[in-house]
C-alpha atoms as a PDB file:
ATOM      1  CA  UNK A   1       0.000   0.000   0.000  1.00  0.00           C
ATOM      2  CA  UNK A   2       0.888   3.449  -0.863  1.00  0.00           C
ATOM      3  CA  UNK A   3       2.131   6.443   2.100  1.00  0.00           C
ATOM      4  CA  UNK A   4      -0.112   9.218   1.317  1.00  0.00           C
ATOM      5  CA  UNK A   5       0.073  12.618   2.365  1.00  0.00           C
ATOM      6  CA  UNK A   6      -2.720  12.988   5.349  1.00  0.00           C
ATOM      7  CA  UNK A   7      -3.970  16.566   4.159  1.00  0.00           C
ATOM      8  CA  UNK A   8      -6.944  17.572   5.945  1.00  0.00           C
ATOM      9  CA  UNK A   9      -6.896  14.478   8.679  1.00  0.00           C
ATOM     10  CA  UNK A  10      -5.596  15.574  11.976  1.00  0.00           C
ATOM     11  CA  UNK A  11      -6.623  12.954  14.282  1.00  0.00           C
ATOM     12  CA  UNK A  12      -3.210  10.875  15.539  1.00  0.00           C
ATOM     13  CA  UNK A  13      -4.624   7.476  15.686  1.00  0.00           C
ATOM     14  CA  UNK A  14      -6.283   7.640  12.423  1.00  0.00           C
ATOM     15  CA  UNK A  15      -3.083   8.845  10.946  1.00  0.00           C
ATOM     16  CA  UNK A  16      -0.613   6.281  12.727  1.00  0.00           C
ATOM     17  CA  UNK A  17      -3.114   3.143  11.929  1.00  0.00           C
ATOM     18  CA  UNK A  18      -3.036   3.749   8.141  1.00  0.00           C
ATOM     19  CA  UNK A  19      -0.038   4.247   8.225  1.00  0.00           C
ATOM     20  CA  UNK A  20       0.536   7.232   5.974  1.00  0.00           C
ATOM     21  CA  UNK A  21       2.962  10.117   6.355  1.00  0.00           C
ATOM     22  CA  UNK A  22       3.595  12.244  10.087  1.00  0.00           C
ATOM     23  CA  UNK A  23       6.261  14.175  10.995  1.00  0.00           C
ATOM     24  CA  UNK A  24       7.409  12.811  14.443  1.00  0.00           C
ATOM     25  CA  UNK A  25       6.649  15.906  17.143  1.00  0.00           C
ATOM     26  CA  UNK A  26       5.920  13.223  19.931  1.00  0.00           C
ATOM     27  CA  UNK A  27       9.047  14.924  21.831  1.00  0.00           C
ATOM     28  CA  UNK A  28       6.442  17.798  22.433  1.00  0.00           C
ATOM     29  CA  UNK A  29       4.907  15.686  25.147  1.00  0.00           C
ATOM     30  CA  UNK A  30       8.375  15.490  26.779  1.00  0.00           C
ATOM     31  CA  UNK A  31       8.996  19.102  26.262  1.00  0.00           C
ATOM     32  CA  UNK A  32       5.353  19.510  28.483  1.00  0.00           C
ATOM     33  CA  UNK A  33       5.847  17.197  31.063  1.00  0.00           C
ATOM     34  CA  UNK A  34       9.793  18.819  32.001  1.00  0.00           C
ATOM     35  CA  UNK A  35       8.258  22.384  31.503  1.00  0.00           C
ATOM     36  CA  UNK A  36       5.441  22.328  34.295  1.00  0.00           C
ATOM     37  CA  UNK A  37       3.449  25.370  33.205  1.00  0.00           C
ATOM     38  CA  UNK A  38       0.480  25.598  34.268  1.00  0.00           C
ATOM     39  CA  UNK A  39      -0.722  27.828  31.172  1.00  0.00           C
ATOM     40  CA  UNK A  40       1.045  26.412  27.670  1.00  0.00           C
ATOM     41  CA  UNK A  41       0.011  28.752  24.228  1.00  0.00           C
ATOM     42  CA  UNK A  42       1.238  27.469  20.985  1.00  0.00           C
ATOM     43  CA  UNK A  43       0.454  30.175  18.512  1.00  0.00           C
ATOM     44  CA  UNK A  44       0.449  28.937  15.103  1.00  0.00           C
ATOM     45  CA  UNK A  45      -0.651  29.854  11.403  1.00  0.00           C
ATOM     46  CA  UNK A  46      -3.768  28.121  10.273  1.00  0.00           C
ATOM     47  CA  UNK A  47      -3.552  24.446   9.059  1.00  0.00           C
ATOM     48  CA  UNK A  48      -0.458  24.059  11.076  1.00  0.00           C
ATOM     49  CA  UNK A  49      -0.911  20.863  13.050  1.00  0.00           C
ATOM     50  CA  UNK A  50      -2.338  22.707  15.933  1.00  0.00           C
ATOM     51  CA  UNK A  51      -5.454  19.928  15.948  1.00  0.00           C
ATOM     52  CA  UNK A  52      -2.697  17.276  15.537  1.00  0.00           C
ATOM     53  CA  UNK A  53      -0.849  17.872  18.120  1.00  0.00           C
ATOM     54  CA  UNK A  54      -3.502  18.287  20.786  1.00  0.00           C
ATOM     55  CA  UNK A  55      -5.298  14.729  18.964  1.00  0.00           C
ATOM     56  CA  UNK A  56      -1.541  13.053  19.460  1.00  0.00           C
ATOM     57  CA  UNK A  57      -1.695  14.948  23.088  1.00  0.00           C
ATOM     58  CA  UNK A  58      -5.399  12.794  24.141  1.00  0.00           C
ATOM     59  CA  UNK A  59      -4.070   9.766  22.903  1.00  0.00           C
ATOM     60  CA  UNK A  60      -0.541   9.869  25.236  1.00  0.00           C
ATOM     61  CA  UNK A  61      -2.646  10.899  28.245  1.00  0.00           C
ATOM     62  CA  UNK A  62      -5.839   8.686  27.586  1.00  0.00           C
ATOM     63  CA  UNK A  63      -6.179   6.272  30.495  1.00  0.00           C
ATOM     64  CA  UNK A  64      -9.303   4.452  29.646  1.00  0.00           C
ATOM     65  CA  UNK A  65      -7.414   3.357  26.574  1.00  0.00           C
ATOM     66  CA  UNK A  66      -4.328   3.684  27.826  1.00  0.00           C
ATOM     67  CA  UNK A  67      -2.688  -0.445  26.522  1.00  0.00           C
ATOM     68  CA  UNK A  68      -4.094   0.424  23.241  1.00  0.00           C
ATOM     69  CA  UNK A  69      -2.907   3.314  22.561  1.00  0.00           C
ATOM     70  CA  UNK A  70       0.593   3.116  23.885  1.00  0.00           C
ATOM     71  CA  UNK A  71       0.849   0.839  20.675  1.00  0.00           C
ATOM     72  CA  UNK A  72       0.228   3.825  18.487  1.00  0.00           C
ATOM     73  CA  UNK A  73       3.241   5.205  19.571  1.00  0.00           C
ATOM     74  CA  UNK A  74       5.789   2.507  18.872  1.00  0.00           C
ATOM     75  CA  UNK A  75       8.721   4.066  16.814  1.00  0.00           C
ATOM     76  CA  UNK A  76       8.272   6.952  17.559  1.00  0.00           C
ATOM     77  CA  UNK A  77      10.918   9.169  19.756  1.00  0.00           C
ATOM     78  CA  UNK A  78       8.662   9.642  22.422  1.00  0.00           C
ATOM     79  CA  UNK A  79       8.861   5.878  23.032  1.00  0.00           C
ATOM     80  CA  UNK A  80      12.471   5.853  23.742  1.00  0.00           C
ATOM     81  CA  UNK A  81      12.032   8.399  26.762  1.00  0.00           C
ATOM     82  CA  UNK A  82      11.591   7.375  30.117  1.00  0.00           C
ATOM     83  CA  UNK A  83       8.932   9.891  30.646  1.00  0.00           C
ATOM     84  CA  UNK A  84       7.072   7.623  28.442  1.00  0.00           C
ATOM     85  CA  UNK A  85       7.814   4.085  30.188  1.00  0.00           C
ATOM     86  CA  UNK A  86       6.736   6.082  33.500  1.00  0.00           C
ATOM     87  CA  UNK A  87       3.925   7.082  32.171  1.00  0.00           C
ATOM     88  CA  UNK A  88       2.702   4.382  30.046  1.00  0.00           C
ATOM     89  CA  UNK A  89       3.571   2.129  33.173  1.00  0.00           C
ATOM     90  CA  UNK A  90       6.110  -0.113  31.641  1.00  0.00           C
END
């Protein structure tokens, strides 16, 4: 099967399942989690990733779902943090 180009999609899971093209900003969460802010803006120009990001953001943090979707993030750099093993529960 063919990588496309996932114009127009912004929801992680969707993206990661069919396995077409993302640019890995996973280390975002990491940057989060060490900053501590209680207030976080991320200003950004329209169609951006600004959806994206917050969709990739539910899916790390989800803990209803939380052994299915730490699959989704396999390969990716967040995965080789600890922050993630912690968190995840590994």
């Amino acid at each position: 099967m063919k990588k496309r180009i996932p114009v127009g999609r912004s929801d992680f899971k969707d993206i990661i399942e069919s396995g077409d093209y993302y640019i890995d900003k996973t280390l975002l969460i990491k940057e989060m989690i060490a900053d501590g802010s209680a207030i976080m803006l991320f200003p950004r120009s329209r169609r951006f990733g600004k959806t994206l990001n917050l969709s990739t953001l539910r899916y790390f943090f989800d803990r209803k779902n939380a052994d299915k979707n730490r699959r989704l993030f396999d390969g990716l750099a967040i995965a080789q943090e600890s922050e993630f093993n912690e968190h995840q529960g590994r």
